[in-house]
Protein backbone atom coordinates (compact mmCIF):
# COMPACT_ATOMS: atom_id res chain seq x y z
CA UNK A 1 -26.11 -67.27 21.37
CA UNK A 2 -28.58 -69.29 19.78
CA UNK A 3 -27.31 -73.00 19.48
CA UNK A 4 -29.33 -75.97 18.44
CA UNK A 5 -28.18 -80.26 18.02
CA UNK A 6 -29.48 -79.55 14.64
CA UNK A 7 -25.88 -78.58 13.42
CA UNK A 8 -24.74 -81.44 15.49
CA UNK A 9 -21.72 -83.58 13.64
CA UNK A 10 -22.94 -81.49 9.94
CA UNK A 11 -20.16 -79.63 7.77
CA UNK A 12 -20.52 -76.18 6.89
CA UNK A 13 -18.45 -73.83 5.14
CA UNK A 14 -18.76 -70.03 6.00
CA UNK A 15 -17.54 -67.72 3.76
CA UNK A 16 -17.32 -63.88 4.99
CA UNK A 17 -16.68 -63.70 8.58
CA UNK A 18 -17.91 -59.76 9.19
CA UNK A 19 -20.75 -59.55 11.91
CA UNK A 20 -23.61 -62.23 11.19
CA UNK A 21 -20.79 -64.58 9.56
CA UNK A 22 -18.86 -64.10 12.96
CA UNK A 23 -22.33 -64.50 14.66
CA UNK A 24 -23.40 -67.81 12.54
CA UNK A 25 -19.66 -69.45 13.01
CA UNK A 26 -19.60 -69.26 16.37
CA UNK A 27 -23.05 -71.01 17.03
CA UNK A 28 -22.33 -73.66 14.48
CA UNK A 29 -18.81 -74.32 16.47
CA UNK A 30 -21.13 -74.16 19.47
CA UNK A 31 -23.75 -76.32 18.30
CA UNK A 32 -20.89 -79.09 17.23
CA UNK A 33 -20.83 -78.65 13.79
CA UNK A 34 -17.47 -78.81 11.72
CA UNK A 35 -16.66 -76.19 10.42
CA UNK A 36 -14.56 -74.31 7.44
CA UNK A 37 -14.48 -70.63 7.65
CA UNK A 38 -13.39 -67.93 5.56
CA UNK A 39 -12.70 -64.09 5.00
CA UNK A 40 -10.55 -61.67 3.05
CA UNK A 41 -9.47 -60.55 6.00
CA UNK A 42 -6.59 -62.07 7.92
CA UNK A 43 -8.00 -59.79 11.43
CA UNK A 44 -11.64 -61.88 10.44
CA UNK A 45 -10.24 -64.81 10.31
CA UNK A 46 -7.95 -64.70 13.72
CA UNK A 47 -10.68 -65.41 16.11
CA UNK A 48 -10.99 -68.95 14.17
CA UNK A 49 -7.55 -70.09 13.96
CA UNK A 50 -7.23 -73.25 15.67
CA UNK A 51 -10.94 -73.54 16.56
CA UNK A 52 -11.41 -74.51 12.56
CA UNK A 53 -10.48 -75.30 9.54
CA UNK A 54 -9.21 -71.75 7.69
CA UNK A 55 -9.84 -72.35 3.92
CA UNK A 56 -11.21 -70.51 0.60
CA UNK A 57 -14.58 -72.80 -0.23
CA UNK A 58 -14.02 -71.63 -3.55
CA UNK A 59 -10.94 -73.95 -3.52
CA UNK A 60 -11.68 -76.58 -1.44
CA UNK A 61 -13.80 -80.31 -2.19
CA UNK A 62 -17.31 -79.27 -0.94
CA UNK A 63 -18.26 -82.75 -1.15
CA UNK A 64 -20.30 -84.20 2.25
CA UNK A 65 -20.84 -80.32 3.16
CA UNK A 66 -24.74 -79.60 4.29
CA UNK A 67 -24.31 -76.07 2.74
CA UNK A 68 -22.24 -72.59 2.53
CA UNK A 69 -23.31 -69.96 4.89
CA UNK A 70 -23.08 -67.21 2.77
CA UNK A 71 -22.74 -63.53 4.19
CA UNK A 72 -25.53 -61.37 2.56
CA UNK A 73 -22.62 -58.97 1.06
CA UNK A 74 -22.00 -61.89 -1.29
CA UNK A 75 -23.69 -60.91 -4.65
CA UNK A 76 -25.08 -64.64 -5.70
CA UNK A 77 -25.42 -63.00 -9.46
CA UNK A 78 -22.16 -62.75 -9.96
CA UNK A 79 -19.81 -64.47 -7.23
CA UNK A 80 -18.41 -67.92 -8.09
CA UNK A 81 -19.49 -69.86 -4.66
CA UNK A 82 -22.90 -70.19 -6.31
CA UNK A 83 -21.88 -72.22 -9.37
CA UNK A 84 -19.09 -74.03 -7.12
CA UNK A 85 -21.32 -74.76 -4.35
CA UNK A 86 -24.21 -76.38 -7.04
CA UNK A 87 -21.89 -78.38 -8.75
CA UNK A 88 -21.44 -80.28 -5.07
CA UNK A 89 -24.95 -80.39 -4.63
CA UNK A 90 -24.23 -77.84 -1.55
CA UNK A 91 -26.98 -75.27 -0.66
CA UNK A 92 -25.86 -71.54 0.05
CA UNK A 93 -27.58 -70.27 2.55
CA UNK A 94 -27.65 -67.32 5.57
CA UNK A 95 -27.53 -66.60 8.93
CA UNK A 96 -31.74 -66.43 8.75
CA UNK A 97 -31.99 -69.98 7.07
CA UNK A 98 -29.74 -71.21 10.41
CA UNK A 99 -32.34 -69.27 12.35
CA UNK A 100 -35.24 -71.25 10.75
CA UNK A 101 -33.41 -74.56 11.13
CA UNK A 102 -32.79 -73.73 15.01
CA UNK A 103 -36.26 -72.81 15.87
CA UNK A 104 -37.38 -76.28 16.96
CA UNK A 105 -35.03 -76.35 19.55
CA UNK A 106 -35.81 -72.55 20.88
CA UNK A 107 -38.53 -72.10 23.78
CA UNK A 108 -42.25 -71.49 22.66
CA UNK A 109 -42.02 -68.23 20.36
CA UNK A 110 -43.37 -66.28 17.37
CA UNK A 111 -41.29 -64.71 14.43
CA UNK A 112 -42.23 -61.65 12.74
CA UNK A 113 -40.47 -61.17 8.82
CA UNK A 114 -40.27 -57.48 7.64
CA UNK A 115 -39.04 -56.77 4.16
CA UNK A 116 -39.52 -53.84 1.49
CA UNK A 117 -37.70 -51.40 -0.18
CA UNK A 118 -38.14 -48.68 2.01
CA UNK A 119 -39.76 -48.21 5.70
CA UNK A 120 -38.78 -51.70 6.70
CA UNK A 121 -36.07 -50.54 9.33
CA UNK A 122 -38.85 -47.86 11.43
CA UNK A 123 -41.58 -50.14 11.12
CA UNK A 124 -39.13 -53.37 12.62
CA UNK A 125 -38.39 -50.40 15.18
CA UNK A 126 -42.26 -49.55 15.92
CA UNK A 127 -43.17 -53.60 16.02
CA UNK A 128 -40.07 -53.57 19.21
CA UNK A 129 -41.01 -50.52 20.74
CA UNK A 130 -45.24 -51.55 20.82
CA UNK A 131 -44.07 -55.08 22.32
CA UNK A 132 -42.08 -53.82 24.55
CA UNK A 133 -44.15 -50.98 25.85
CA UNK A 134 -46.47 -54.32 26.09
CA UNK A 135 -44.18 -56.04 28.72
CA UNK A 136 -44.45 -59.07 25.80
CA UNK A 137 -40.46 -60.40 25.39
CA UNK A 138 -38.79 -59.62 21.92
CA UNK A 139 -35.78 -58.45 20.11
CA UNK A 140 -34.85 -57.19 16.84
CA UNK A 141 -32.10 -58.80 14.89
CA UNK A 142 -31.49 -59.34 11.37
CA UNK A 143 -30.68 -56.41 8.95
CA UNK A 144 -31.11 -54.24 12.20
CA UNK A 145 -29.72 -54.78 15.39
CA UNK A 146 -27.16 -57.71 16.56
CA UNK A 147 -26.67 -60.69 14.18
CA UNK A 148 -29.50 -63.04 14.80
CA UNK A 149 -27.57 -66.51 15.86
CA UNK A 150 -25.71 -63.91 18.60
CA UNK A 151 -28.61 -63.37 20.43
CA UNK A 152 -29.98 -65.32 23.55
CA UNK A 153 -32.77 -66.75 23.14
CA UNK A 154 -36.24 -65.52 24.05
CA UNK A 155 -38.10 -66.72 27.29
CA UNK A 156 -41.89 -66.35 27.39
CA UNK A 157 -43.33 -64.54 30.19
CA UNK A 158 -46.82 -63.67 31.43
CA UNK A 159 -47.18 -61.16 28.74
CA UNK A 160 -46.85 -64.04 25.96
CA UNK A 161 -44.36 -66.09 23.99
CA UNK A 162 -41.09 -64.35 22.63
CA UNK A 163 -41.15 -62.73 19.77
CA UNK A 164 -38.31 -62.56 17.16
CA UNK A 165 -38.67 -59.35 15.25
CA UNK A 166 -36.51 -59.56 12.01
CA UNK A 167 -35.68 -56.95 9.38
CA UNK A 168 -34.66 -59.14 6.28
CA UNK A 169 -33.19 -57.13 2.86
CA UNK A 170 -33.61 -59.20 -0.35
CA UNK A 171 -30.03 -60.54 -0.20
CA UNK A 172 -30.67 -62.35 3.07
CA UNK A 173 -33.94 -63.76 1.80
CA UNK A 174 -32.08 -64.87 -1.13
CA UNK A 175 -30.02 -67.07 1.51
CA UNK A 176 -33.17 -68.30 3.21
CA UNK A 177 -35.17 -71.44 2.34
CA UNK A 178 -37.38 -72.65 5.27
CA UNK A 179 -38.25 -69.17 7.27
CA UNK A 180 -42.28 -69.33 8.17
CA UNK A 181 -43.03 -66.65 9.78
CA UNK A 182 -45.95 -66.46 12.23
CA UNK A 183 -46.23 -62.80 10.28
CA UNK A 184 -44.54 -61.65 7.83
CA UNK A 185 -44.74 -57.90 6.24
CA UNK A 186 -44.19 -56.65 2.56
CA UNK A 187 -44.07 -52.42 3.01
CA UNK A 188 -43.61 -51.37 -0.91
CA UNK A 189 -41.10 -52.22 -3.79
CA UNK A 190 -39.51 -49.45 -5.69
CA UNK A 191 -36.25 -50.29 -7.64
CA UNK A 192 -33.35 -50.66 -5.39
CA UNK A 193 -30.52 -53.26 -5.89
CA UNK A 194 -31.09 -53.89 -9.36
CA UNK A 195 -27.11 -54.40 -9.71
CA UNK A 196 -28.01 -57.77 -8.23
CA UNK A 197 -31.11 -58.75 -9.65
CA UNK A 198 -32.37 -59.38 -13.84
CA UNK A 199 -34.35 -56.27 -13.64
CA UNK A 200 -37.11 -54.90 -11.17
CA UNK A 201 -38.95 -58.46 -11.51
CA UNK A 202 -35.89 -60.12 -10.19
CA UNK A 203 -35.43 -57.63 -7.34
CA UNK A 204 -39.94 -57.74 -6.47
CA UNK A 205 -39.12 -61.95 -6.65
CA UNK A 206 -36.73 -61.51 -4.43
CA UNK A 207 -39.39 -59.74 -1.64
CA UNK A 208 -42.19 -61.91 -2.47
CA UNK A 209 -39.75 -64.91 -1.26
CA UNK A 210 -40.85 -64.09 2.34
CA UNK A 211 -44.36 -64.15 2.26
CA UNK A 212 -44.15 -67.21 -0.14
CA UNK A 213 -41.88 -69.48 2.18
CA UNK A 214 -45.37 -68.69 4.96
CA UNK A 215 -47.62 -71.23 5.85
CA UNK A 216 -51.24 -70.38 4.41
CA UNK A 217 -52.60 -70.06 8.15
CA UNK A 218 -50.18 -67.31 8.97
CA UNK A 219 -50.19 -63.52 8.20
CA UNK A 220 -48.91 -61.48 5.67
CA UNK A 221 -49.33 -57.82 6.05
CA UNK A 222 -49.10 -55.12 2.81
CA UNK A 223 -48.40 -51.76 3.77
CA UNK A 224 -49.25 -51.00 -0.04
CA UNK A 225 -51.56 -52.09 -3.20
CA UNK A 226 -49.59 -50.71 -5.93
CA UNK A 227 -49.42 -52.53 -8.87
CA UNK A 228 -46.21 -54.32 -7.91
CA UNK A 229 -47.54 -54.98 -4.03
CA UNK A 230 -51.02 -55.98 -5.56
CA UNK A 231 -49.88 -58.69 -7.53
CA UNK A 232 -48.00 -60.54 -4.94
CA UNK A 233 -50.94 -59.39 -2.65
CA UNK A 234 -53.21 -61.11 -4.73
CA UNK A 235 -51.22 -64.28 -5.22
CA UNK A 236 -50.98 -64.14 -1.43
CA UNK A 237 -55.02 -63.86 -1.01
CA UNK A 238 -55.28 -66.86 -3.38
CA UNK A 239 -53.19 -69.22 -1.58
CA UNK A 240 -54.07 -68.54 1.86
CA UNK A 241 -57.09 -69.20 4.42
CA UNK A 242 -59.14 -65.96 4.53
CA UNK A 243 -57.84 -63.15 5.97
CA UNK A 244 -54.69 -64.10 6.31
CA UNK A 245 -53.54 -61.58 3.78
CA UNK A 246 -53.84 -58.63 4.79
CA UNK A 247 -53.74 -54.49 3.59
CA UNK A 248 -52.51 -52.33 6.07
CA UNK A 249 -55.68 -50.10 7.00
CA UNK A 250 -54.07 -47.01 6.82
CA UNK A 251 -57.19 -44.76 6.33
CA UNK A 252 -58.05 -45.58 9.86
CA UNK A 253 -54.71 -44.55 11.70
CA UNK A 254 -54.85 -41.11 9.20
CA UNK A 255 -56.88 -38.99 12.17
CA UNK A 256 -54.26 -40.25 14.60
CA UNK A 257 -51.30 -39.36 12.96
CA UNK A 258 -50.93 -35.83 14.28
CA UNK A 259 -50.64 -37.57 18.02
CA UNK A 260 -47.26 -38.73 16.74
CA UNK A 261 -44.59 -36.36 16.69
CA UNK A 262 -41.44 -38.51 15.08
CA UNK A 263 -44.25 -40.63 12.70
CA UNK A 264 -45.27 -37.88 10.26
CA UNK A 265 -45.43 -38.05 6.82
CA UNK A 266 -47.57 -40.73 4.51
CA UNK A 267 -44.47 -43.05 4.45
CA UNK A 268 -44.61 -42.98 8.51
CA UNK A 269 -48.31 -43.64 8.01
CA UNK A 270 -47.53 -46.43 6.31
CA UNK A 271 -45.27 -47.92 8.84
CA UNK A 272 -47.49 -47.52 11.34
CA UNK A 273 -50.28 -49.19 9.76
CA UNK A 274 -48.00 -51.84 9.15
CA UNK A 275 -46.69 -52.28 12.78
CA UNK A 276 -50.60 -51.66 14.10
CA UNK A 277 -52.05 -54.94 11.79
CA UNK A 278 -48.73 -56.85 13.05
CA UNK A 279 -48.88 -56.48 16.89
CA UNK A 280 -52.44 -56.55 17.04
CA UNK A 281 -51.93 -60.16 15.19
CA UNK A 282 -49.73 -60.89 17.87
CA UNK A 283 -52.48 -60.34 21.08
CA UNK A 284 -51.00 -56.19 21.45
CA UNK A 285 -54.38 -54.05 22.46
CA UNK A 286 -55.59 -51.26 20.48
CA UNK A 287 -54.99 -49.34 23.91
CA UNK A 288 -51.62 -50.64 24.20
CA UNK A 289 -50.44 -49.22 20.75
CA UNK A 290 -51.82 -46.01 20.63
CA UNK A 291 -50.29 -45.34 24.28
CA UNK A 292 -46.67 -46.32 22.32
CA UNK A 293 -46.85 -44.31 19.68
CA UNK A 294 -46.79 -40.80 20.99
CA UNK A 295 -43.39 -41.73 22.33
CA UNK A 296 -41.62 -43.61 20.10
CA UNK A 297 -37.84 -42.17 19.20
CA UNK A 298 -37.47 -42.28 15.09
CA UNK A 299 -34.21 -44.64 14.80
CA UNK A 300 -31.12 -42.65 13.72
CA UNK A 301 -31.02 -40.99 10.80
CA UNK A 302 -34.85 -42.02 9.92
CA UNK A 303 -36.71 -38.62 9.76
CA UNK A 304 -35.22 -38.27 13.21
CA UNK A 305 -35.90 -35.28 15.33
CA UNK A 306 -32.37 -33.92 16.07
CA UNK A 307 -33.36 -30.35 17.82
CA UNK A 308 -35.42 -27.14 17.19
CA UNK A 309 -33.55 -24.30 17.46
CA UNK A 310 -35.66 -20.91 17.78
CA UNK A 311 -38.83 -22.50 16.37
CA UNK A 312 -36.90 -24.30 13.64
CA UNK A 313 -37.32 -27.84 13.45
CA UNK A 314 -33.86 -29.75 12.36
CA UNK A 315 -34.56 -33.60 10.62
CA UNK A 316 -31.80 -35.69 10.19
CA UNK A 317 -33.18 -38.20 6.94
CA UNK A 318 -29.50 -39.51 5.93
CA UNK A 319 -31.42 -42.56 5.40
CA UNK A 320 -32.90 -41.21 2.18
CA UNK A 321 -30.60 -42.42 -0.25
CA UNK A 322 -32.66 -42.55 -3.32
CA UNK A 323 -35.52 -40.37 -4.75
CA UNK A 324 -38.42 -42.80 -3.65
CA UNK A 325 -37.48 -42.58 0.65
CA UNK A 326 -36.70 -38.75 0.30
CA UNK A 327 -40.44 -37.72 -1.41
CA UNK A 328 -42.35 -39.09 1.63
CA UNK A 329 -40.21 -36.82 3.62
CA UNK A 330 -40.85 -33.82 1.94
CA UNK A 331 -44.75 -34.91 1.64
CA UNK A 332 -44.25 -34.87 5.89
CA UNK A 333 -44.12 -31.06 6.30
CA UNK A 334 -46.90 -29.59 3.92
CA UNK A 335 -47.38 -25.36 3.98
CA UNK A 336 -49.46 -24.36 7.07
CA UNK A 337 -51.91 -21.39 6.54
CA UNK A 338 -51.10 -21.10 10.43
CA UNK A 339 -47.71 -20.71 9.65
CA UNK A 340 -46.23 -17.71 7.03
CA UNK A 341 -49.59 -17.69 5.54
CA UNK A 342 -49.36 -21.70 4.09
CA UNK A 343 -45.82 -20.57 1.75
CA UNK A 344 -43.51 -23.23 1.93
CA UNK A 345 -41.43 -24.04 5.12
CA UNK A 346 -39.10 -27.35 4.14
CA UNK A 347 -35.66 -26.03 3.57
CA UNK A 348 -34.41 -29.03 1.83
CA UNK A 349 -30.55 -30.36 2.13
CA UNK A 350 -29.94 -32.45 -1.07
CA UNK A 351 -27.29 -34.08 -2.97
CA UNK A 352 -24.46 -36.99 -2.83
CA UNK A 353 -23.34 -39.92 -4.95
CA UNK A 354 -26.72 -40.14 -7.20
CA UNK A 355 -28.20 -43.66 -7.76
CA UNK A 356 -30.89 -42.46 -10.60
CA UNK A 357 -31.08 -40.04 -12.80
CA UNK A 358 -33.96 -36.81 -12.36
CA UNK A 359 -36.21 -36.13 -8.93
CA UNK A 360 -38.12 -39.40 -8.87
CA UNK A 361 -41.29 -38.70 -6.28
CA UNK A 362 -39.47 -35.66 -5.14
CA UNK A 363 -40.86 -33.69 -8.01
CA UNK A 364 -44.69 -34.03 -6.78
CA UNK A 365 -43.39 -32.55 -3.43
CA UNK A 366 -41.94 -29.56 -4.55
CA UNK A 367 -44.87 -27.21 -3.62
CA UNK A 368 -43.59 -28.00 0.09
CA UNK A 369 -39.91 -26.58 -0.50
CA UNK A 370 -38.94 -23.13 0.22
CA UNK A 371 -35.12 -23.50 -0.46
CA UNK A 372 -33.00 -26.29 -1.75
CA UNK A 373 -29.44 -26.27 -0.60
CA UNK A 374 -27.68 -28.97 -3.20
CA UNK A 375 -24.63 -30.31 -1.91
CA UNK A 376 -21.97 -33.36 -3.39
CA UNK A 377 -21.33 -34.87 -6.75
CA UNK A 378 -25.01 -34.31 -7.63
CA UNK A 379 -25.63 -30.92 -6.50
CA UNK A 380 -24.99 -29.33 -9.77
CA UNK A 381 -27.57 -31.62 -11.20
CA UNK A 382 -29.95 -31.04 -8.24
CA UNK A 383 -29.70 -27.55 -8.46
CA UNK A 384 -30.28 -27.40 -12.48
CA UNK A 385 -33.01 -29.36 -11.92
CA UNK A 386 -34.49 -27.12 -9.22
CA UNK A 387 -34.06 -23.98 -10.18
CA UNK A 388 -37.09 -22.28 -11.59
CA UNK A 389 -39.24 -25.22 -9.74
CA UNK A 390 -38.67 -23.66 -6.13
CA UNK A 391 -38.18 -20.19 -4.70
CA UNK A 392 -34.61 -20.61 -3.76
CA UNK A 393 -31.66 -22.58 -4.96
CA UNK A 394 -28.04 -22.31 -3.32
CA UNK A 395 -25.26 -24.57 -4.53
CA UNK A 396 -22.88 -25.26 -1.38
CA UNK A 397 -20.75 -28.85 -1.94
CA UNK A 398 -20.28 -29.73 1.43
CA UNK A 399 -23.28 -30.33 4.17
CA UNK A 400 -21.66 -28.04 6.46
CA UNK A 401 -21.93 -24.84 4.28
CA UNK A 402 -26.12 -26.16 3.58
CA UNK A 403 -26.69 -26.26 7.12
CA UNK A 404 -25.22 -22.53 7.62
CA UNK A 405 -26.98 -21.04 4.83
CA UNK A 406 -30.13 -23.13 5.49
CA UNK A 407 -29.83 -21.89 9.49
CA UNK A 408 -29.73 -18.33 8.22
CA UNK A 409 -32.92 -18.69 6.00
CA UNK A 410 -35.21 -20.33 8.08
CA UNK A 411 -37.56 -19.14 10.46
CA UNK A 412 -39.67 -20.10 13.33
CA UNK A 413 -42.21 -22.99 11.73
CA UNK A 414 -39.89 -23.92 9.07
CA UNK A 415 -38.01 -27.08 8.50
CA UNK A 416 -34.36 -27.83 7.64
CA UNK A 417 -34.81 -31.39 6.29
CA UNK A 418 -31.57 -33.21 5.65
CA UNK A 419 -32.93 -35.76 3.04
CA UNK A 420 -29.84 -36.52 0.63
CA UNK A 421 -31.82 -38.42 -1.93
CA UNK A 422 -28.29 -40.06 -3.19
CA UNK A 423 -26.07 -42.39 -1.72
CA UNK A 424 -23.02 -40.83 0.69
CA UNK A 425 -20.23 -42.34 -0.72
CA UNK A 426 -18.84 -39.51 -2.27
CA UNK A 427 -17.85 -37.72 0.65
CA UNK A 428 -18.54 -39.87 3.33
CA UNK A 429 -17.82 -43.85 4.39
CA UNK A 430 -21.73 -44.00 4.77
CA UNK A 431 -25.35 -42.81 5.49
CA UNK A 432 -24.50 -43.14 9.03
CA UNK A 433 -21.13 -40.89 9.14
CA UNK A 434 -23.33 -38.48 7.00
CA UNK A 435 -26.09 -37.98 9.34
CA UNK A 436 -23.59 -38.18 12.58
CA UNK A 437 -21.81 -35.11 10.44
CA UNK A 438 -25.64 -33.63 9.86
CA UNK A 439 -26.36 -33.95 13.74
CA UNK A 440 -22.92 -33.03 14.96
CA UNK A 441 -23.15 -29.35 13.46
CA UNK A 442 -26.98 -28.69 14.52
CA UNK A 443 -27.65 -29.87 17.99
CA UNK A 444 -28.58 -32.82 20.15
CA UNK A 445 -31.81 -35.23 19.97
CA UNK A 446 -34.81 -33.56 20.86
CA UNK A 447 -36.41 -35.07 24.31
CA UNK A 448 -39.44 -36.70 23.81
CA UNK A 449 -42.35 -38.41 25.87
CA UNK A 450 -41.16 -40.72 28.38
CA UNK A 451 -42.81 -44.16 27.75
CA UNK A 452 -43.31 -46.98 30.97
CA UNK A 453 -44.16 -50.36 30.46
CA UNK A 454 -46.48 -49.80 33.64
CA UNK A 455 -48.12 -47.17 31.48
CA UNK A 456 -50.51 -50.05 30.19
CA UNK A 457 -51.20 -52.20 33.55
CA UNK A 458 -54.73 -50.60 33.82
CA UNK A 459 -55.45 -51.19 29.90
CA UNK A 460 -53.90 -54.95 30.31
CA UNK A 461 -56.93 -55.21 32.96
CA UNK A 462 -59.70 -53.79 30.79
């Protein structure tokens, strides 16, 4: 775990004891800190008993404390620790903010931030997979991966310095106050969260937190220029040495996409263009990354390539929980004239627990959709708003009838693309049980390219 004397002799107060609460307790303890933890949960709090003190800070003098570690699950808006904590004068803060406050004490090493609303997860993924692929030492942690004070830290090697590759949501930059990262990434801001924020603005404030808390001589990467990303883009430009604020070239990568069989789409272009400007910041090779790319695996349920079944390729996108991650994935699969004469080919499973009302950016991609199989508390609303806008509509409830009516229809060049566009909590505990279900009744992962490190020894040379 990652320890550091920083904590030495302080008093913290961790409330929510779930995996990076766990994660952040146990290297405070480590580090000699004292320590008052908390959780709902008597089986969360068991591991503690003894070790610490087991009390509410809600109800309990936080006088003398040097802050609340806060899990991210905690909605600041509305939860009471906020108020309680500032009347004491006590910070509340994250797992990431320990991170920052550690990093003195780590060996040599580079962070790399990645927020947005949508693609942050794949492009975190890509940024791994390059560096690895590069022999340079990293790990993912953050909103991805193993809590981040769990892991061990990062020795540098001949390849270069560690690098810490984080995937940070809005609620854990909320709890961060010191994170400069050697590069930091904004991919796009579409409304998301807004329970927990005063309105869009809030929730955009929230994401521009990372590249703000940067030092002006390090990088911040854009993966868009719309007019919420160009604002804080151009805030970014002003404030910085130049250059250091960057837009993702993603013009350049466009000829290379079609080498990349799990990166299609323009949201995947995106990401890449993202992950390119990032690890080429960090010393990675132009060689070195387009060697990766052809073989990276899409993370689960992330456009991933489950199997293709008599020319019929199967996508589990369980991911897509909202309009604005689902219309990239129907953009991904355009008509072919190779292929039925260019008529649509996406056979498109839809429907759950809706977060928004209409079809978002999945209307402009309706051209690409041959059938729409509408499934969950929204599929009667999918399918009236379908019908007469696509070729086919069938109304089946449950994902298991959608894949056996959408096996039946398609044919060889088509795509059965399981992109819910709604959240899964209306028949399933989450987006992960949903796409395990998705997977489970169509096949196993499709093999792809097998990628070696000592792929890239003779490019290291050139």
């Amino acid at each position: 775990m990652i320890t550091s004397p920083a904590f030495a002799g302080k008093r913290y107060a961790v409330l929510g004891l779930a995996r990076s609460g766990a994660a952040a307790a146990e290297a405070l303890l480590a580090s000699g800190a004292e320590l008052t933890v908390w959780d709902r949960q008597d089986v969360a709090r068991a591991p503690f008993a003894g070790r610490c003190t087991l009390a509410d800070p809600l109800e309990i003098d936080l006088t003398g404390f040097d802050g609340v570690v806060a899990s991210p699950g905690v909605p600041l808006n509305t939860h009471p620790i906020a108020d309680h904590a500032a009347s004491y004068g006590v910070p509340v803060i994250g797992d990431i903010e320990l991170f920052a406050a550690a990093r003195g004490d780590l060996p040599p090493h580079r962070v790399v931030g990645i927020t947005g609303t949508n693609g942050k997860s794949t492009t975190v993924a890509l940024v791994q997979h390059i560096l690895q692929m590069a022999g340079v030492p990293s790990l993912c942690a953050g909103n991805i991966g193993d809590a981040i004070m769990a892991q061990q830290p990062l020795e540098p090697n001949d390849n270069g310095t560690g690098v810490y590759v984080l995937e940070l949501s809005s609620y854990q930059i909320d709890l961060a106050h010191s994170l400069d990262c050697e590069v930091a990434a904004l991919t796009n801001i579409t409304p998301d969260h807004l329970d927990r924020y005063a309105g869009f603005a809030g929730y955009a404030a929230s994401k521009e937190r990372l590249v703000a808390m940067q030092g002006a001589q390090h990088l911040a990467v854009f993966g868009t220029l719309d007019e919420s990303v160009g604002a804080i883009y151009q805030r970014q430009v002003e404030r910085r040495e130049e250059g250091r604020a960057l837009a993702a070239d993603i013009d350049a990568l466009r000829p290379l996409q079609p080498q990349w069989p799990s990166l299609q789409g323009p949201h995947n272009l995106q990401n890449v263009a993202v992950a390119v400007a990032i690890v080429e910041e960090l010393g990675v090779l132009p060689a070195q990354w387009q060697q990766a790319l052809p073989c990276f695996r899409n993370l689960p349920h992330r456009m991933e390539r489950v199997c293709e079944e008599f020319g019929v390729l199967f996508i589990n996108d369980s991911k897509a929980t909202n309009t604005a991650s689902s219309a990239p994935a129907l953009a991904a699969f355009p008509p072919d004239p190779a292929i039925h004469g260019g008529t649509a080919r996406v056979h498109w499973i839809v429907g759950g627990l809706a977060k928004e009302e209409g079809l978002g950016g999945c209307a402009d991609q309706l051209g690409n959709v041959a059938a729409a199989y509408t499934v969950g508390e929204a599929g009667p609303r999918f399918a009236e708003l379908l019908t007469g806008q696509i070729p086919a509509v069938e109304r089946c409830e449950l994902v298991s009838e959608a894949v056996r009516r959408a096996r039946e229809a398609a044919k060889a060049g088509d795509v059965v693309l399981f992109s819910p566009a709604c959240a899964s909590f209306d028949q399933f505990r989450d987006y992960e049980k949903r796409g395990d279900h998705f997977r489970q009744l169509v096949g196993v992962f499709a093999e792809l390219p097998e990628c070696k490190p000592t792929d890239f020894l003779a490019d290291d040379a050139a």
